[in-house]
PDB file of N, CA and C in Angstrom:
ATOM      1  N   UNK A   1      -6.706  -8.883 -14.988  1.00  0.00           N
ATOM      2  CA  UNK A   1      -6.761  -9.715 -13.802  1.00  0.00           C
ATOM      3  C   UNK A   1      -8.048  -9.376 -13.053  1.00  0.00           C
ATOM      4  N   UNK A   2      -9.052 -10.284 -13.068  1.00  0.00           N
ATOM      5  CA  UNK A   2     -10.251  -9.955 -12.342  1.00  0.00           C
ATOM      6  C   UNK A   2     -10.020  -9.962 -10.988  1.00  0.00           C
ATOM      7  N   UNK A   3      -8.961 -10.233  -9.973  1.00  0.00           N
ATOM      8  CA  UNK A   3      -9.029 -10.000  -8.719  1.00  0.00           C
ATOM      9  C   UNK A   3      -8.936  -8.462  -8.499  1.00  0.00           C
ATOM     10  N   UNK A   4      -7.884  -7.728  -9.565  1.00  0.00           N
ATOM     11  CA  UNK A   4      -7.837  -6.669  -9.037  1.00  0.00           C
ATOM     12  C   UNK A   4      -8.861  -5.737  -9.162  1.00  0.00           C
ATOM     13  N   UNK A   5      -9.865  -5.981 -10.421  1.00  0.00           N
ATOM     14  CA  UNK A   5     -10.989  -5.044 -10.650  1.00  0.00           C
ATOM     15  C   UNK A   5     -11.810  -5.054  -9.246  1.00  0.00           C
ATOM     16  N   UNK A   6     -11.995  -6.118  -8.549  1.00  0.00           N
ATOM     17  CA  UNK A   6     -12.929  -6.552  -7.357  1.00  0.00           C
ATOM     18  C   UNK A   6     -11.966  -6.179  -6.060  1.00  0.00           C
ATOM     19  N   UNK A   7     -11.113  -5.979  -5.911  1.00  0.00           N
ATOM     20  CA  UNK A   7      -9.814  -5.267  -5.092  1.00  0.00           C
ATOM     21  C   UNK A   7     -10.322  -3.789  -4.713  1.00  0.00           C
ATOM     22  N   UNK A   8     -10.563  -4.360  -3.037  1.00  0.00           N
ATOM     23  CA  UNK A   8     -10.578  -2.996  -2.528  1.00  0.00           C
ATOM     24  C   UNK A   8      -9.881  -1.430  -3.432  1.00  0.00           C
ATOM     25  N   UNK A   9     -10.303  -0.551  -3.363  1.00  0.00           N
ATOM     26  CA  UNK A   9      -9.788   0.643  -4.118  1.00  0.00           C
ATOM     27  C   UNK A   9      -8.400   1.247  -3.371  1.00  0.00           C
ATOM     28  N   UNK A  10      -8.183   0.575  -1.755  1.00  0.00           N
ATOM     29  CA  UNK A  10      -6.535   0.816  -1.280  1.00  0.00           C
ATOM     30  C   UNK A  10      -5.753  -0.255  -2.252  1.00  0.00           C
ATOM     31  N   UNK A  11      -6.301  -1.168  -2.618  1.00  0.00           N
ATOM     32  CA  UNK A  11      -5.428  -2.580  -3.030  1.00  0.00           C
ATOM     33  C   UNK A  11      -5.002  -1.956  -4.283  1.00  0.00           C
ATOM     34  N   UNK A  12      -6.001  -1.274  -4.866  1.00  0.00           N
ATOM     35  CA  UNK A  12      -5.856  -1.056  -6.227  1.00  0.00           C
ATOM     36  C   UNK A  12      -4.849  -0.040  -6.579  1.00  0.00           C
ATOM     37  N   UNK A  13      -4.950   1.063  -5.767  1.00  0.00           N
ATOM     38  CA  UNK A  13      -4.241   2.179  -5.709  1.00  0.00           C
ATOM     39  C   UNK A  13      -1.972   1.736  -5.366  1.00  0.00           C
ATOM     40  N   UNK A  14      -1.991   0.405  -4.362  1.00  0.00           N
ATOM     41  CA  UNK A  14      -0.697   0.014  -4.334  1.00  0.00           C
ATOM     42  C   UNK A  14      -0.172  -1.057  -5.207  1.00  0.00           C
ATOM     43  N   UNK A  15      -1.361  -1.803  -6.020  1.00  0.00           N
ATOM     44  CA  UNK A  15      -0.752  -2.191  -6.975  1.00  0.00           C
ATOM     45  C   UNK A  15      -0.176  -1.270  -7.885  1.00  0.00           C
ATOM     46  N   UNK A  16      -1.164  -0.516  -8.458  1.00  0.00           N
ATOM     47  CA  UNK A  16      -0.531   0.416  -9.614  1.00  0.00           C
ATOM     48  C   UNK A  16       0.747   1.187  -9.074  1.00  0.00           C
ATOM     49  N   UNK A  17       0.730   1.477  -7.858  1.00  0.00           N
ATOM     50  CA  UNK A  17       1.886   2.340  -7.230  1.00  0.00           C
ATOM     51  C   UNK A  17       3.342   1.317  -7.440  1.00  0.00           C
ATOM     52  N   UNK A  18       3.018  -0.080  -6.911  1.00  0.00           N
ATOM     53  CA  UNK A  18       4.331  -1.274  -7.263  1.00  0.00           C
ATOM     54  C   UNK A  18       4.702  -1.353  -8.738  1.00  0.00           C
ATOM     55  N   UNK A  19       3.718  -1.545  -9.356  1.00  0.00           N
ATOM     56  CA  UNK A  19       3.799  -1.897 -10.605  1.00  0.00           C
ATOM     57  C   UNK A  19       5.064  -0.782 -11.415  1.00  0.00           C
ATOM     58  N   UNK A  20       5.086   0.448 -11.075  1.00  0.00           N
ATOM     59  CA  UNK A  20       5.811   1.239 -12.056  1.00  0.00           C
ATOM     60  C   UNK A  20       7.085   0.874 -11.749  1.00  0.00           C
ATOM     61  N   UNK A  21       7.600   0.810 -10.352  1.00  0.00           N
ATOM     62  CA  UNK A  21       9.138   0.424 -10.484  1.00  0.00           C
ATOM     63  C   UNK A  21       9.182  -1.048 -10.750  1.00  0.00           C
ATOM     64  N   UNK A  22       8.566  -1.557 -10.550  1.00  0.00           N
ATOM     65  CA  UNK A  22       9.061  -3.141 -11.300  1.00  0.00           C
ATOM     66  C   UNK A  22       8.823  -2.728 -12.546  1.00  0.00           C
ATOM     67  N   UNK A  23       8.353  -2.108 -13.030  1.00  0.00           N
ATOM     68  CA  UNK A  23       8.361  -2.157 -15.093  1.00  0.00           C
ATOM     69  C   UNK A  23       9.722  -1.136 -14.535  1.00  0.00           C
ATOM     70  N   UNK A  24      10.398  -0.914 -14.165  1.00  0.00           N
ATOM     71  CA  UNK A  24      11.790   0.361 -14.164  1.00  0.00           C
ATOM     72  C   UNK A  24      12.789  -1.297 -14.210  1.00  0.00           C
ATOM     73  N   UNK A  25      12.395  -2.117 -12.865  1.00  0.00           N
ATOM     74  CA  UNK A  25      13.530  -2.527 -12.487  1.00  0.00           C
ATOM     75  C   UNK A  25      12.755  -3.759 -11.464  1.00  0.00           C
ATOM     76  N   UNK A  26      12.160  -4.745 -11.917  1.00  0.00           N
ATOM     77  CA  UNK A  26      11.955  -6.185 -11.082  1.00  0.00           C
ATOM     78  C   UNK A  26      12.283  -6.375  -9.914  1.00  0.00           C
ATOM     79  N   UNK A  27      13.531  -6.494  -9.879  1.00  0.00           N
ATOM     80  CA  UNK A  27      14.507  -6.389  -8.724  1.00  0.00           C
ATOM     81  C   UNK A  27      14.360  -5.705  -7.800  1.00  0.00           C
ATOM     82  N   UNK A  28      13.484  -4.206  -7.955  1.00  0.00           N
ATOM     83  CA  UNK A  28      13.458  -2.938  -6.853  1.00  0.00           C
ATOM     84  C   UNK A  28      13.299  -3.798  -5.406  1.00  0.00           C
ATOM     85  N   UNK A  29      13.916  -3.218  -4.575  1.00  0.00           N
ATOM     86  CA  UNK A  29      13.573  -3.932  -3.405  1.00  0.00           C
ATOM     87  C   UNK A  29      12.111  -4.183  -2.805  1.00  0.00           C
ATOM     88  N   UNK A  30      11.221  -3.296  -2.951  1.00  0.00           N
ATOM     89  CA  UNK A  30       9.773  -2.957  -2.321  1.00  0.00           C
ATOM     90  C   UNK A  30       9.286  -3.512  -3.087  1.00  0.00           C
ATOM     91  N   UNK A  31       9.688  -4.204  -4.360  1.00  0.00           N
ATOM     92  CA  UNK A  31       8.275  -4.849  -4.648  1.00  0.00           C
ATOM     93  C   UNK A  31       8.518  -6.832  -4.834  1.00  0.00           C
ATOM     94  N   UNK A  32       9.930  -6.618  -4.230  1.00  0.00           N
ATOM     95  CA  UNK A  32      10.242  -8.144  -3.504  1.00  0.00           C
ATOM     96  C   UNK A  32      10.113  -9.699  -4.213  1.00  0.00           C
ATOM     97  N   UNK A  33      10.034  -9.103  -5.816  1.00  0.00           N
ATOM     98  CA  UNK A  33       9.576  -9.934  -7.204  1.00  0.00           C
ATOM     99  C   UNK A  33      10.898 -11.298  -7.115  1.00  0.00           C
ATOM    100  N   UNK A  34      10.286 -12.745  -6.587  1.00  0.00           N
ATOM    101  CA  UNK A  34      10.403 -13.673  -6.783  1.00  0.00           C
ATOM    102  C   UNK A  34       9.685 -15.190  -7.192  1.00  0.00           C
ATOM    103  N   UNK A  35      10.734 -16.070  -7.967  1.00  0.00           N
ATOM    104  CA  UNK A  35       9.604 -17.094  -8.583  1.00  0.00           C
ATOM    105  C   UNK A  35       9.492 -18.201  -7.229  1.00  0.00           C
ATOM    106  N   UNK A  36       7.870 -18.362  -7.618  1.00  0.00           N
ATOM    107  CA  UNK A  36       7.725 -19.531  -6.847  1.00  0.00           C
ATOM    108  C   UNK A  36       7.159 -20.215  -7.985  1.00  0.00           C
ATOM    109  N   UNK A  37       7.970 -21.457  -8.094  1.00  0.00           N
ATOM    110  CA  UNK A  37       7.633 -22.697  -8.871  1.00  0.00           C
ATOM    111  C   UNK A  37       7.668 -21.734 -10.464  1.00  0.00           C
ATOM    112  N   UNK A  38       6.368 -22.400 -11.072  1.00  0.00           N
ATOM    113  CA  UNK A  38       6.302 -21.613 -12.669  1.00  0.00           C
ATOM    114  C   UNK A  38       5.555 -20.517 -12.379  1.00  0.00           C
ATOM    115  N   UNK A  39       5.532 -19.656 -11.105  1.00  0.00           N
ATOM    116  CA  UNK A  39       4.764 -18.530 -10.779  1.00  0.00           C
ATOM    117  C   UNK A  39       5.605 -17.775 -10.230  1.00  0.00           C
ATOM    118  N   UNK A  40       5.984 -16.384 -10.422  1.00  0.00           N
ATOM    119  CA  UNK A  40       6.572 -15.380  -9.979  1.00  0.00           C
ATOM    120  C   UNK A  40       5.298 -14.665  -8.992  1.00  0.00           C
ATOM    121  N   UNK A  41       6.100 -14.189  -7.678  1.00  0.00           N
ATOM    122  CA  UNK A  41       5.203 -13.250  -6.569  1.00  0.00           C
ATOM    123  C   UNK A  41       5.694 -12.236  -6.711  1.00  0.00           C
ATOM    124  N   UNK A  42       4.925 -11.195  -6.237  1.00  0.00           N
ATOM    125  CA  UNK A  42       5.262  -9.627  -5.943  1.00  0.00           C
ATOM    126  C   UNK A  42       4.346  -9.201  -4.513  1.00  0.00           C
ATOM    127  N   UNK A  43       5.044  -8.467  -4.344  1.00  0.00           N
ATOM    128  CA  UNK A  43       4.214  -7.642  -2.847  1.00  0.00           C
ATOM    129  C   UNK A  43       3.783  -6.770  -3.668  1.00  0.00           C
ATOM    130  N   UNK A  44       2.530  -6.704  -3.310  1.00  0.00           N
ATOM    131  CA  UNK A  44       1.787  -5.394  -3.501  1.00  0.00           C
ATOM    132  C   UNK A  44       1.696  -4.100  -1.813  1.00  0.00           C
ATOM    133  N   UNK A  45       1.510  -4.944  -0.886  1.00  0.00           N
ATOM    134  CA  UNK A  45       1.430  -4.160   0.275  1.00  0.00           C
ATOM    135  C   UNK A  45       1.450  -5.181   1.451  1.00  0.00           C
ATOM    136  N   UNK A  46       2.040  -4.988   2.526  1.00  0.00           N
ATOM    137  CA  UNK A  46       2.378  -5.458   4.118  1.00  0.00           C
ATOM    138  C   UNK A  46       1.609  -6.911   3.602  1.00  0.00           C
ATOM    139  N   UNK A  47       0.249  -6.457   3.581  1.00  0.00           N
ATOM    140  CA  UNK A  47      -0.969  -7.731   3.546  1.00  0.00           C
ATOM    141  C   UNK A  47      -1.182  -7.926   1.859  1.00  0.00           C
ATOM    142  N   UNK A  48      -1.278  -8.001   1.154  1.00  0.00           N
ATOM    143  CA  UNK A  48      -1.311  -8.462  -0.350  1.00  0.00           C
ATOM    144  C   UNK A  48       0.040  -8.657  -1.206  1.00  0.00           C
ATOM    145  N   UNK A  49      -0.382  -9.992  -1.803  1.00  0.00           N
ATOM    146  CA  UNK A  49       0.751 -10.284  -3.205  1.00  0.00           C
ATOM    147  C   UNK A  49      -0.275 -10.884  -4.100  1.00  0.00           C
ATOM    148  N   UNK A  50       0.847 -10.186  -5.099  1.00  0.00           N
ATOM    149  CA  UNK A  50       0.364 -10.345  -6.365  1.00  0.00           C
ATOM    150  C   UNK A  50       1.073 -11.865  -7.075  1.00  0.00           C
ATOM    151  N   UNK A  51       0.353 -12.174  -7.951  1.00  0.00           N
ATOM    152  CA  UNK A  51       1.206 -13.724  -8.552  1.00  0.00           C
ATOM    153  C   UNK A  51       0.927 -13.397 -10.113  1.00  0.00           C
ATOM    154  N   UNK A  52       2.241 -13.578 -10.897  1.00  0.00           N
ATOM    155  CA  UNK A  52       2.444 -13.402 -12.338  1.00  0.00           C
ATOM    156  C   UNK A  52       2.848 -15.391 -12.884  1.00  0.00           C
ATOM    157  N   UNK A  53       2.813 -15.272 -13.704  1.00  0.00           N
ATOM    158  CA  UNK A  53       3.087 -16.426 -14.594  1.00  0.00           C
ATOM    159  C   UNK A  53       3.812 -15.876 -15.731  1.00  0.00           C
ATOM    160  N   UNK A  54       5.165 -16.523 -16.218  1.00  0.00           N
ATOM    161  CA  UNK A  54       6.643 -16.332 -16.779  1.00  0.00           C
ATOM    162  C   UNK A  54       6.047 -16.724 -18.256  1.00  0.00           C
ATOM    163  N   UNK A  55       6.067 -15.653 -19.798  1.00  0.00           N
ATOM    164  CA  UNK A  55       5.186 -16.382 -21.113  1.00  0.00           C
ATOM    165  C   UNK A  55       6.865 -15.775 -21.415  1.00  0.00           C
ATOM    166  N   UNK A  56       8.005 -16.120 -21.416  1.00  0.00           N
ATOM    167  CA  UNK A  56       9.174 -15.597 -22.386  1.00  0.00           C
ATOM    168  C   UNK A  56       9.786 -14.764 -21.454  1.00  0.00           C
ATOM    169  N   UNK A  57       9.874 -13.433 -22.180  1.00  0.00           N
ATOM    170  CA  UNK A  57      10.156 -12.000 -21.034  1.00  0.00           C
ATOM    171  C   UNK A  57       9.086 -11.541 -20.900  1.00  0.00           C
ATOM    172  N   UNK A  58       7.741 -11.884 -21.177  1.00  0.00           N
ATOM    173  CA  UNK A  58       6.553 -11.419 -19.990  1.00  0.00           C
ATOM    174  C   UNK A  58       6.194 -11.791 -19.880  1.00  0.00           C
ATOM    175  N   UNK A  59       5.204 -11.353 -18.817  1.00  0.00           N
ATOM    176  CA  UNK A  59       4.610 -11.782 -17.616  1.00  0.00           C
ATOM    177  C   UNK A  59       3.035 -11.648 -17.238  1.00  0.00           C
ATOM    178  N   UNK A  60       2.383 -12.693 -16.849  1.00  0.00           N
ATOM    179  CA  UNK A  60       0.861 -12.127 -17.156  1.00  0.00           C
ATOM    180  C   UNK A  60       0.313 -12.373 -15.503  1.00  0.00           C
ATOM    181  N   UNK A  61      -0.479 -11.045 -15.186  1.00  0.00           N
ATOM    182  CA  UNK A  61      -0.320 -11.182 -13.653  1.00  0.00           C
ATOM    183  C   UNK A  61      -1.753 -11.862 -13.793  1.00  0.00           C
ATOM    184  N   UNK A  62      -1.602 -13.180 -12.933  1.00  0.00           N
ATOM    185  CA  UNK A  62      -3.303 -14.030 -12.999  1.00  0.00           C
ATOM    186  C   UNK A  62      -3.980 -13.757 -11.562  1.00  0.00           C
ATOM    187  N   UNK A  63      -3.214 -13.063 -10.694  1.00  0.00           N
ATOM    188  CA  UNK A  63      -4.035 -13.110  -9.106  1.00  0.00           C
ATOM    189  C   UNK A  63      -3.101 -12.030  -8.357  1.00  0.00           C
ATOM    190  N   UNK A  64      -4.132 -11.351  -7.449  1.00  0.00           N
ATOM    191  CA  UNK A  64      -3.751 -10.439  -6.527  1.00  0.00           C
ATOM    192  C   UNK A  64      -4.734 -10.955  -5.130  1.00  0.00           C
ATOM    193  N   UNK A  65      -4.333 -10.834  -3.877  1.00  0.00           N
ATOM    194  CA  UNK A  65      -5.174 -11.277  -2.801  1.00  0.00           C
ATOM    195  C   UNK A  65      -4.610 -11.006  -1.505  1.00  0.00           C
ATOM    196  N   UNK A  66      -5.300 -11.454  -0.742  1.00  0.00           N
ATOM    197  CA  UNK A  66      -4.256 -11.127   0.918  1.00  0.00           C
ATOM    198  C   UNK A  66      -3.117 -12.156   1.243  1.00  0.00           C
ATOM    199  N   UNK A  67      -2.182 -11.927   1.863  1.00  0.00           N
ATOM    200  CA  UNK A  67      -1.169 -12.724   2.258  1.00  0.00           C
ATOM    201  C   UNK A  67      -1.592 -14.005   2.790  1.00  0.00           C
ATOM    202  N   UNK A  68      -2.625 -14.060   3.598  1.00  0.00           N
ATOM    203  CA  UNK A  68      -3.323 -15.423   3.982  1.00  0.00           C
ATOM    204  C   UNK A  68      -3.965 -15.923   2.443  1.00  0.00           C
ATOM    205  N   UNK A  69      -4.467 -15.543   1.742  1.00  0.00           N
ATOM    206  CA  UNK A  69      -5.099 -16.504   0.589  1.00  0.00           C
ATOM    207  C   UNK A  69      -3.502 -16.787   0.078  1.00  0.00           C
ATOM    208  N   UNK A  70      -2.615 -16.311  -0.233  1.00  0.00           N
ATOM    209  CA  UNK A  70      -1.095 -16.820  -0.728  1.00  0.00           C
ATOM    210  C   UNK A  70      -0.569 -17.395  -0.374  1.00  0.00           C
ATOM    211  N   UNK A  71      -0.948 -17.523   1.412  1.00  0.00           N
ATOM    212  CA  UNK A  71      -0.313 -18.610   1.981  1.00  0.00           C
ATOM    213  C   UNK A  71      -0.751 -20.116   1.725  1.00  0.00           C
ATOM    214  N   UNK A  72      -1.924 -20.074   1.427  1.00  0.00           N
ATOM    215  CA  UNK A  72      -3.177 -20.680   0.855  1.00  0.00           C
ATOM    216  C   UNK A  72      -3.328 -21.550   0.002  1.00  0.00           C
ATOM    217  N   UNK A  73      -2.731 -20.518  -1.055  1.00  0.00           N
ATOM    218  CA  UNK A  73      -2.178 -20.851  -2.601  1.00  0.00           C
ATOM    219  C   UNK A  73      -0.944 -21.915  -2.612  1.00  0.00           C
ATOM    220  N   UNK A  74       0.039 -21.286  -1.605  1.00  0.00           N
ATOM    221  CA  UNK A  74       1.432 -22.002  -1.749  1.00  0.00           C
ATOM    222  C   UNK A  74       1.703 -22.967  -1.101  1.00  0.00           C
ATOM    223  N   UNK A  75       0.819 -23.421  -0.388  1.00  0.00           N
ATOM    224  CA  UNK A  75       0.265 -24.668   0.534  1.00  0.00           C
ATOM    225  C   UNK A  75       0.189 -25.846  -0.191  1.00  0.00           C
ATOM    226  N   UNK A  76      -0.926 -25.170  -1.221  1.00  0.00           N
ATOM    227  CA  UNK A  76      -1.468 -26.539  -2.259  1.00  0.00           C
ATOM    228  C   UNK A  76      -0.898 -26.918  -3.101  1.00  0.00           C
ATOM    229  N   UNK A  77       0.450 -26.221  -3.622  1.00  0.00           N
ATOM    230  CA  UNK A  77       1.127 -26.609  -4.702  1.00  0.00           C
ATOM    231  C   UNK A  77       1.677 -27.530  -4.226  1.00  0.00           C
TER     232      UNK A  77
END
Protein backbone atom coordinates (compact mmCIF):
# COMPACT_ATOMS: atom_id res chain seq x y z
CA UNK A 1 0.00 0.00 0.00
CA UNK A 2 1.82 3.14 -1.11
CA UNK A 3 -0.06 5.41 1.32
CA UNK A 4 1.46 3.78 4.09
CA UNK A 5 5.16 3.84 2.87
CA UNK A 6 4.55 7.89 2.56
CA UNK A 7 2.66 7.75 6.15
CA UNK A 8 4.00 9.74 8.71
CA UNK A 9 6.36 7.23 10.84
CA UNK A 10 3.47 7.72 14.00
CA UNK A 11 0.91 6.44 11.24
CA UNK A 12 3.12 3.75 10.46
CA UNK A 13 4.05 2.59 13.79
CA UNK A 14 -0.21 2.24 14.70
CA UNK A 15 -0.93 0.61 11.75
CA UNK A 16 1.42 -2.21 12.33
CA UNK A 17 0.40 -2.02 16.09
CA UNK A 18 -3.70 -2.59 14.72
CA UNK A 19 -2.83 -4.87 12.29
CA UNK A 20 -1.68 -7.83 14.73
CA UNK A 21 -4.94 -8.19 16.59
CA UNK A 22 -7.07 -8.03 13.61
CA UNK A 23 -4.87 -10.94 12.01
CA UNK A 24 -5.77 -12.60 15.93
CA UNK A 25 -9.38 -11.56 15.60
CA UNK A 26 -11.16 -8.77 12.99
CA UNK A 27 -13.70 -8.21 15.30
CA UNK A 28 -11.17 -6.88 18.19
CA UNK A 29 -12.88 -3.93 19.33
CA UNK A 30 -9.93 -1.19 18.73
CA UNK A 31 -9.54 -1.85 15.47
CA UNK A 32 -13.42 -1.28 14.69
CA UNK A 33 -13.15 -3.52 11.19
CA UNK A 34 -16.35 -2.81 9.18
CA UNK A 35 -17.61 -3.09 5.45
CA UNK A 36 -18.46 -0.13 3.71
CA UNK A 37 -19.97 -1.03 0.39
CA UNK A 38 -17.27 -3.61 -1.45
CA UNK A 39 -14.67 -1.92 0.95
CA UNK A 40 -14.00 -2.94 4.46
CA UNK A 41 -12.57 0.10 7.06
CA UNK A 42 -10.34 -0.21 9.97
CA UNK A 43 -9.15 2.43 12.46
CA UNK A 44 -5.79 2.74 12.52
CA UNK A 45 -5.77 5.72 15.17
CA UNK A 46 -8.36 8.60 16.70
CA UNK A 47 -7.45 10.45 13.18
CA UNK A 48 -6.62 7.65 10.48
CA UNK A 49 -8.47 4.61 8.73
CA UNK A 50 -7.36 2.27 6.86
CA UNK A 51 -9.61 0.78 3.76
CA UNK A 52 -9.19 -3.03 2.63
CA UNK A 53 -11.04 -4.55 -0.36
CA UNK A 54 -12.79 -8.28 0.31
CA UNK A 55 -10.63 -10.98 -2.67
CA UNK A 56 -12.47 -14.36 -0.84
CA UNK A 57 -11.08 -14.58 2.87
CA UNK A 58 -8.52 -11.90 2.07
CA UNK A 59 -8.10 -8.84 2.10
CA UNK A 60 -5.90 -6.35 0.27
CA UNK A 61 -5.43 -3.07 2.17
CA UNK A 62 -5.50 -0.30 -0.95
CA UNK A 63 -5.46 3.05 1.36
CA UNK A 64 -4.57 4.41 4.71
CA UNK A 65 -5.20 8.38 5.36
CA UNK A 66 -6.76 10.86 7.83
CA UNK A 67 -10.32 10.61 8.90
CA UNK A 68 -11.15 13.76 6.84
CA UNK A 69 -9.73 12.22 3.46
CA UNK A 70 -12.31 9.04 4.50
CA UNK A 71 -14.81 11.20 5.02
CA UNK A 72 -13.93 12.30 1.59
CA UNK A 73 -13.77 8.99 0.17
CA UNK A 74 -17.25 7.97 1.55
CA UNK A 75 -18.89 11.03 0.28
CA UNK A 76 -18.19 10.12 -3.32
CA UNK A 77 -19.33 6.74 -3.37
Amino acid sequence: MENLRIAPAEVQRAAHKQYRPWLQNPRHSSVQFKPIGELWSARVTQECRALALAEGAKYHWVWIGTHAEYDQILRRR
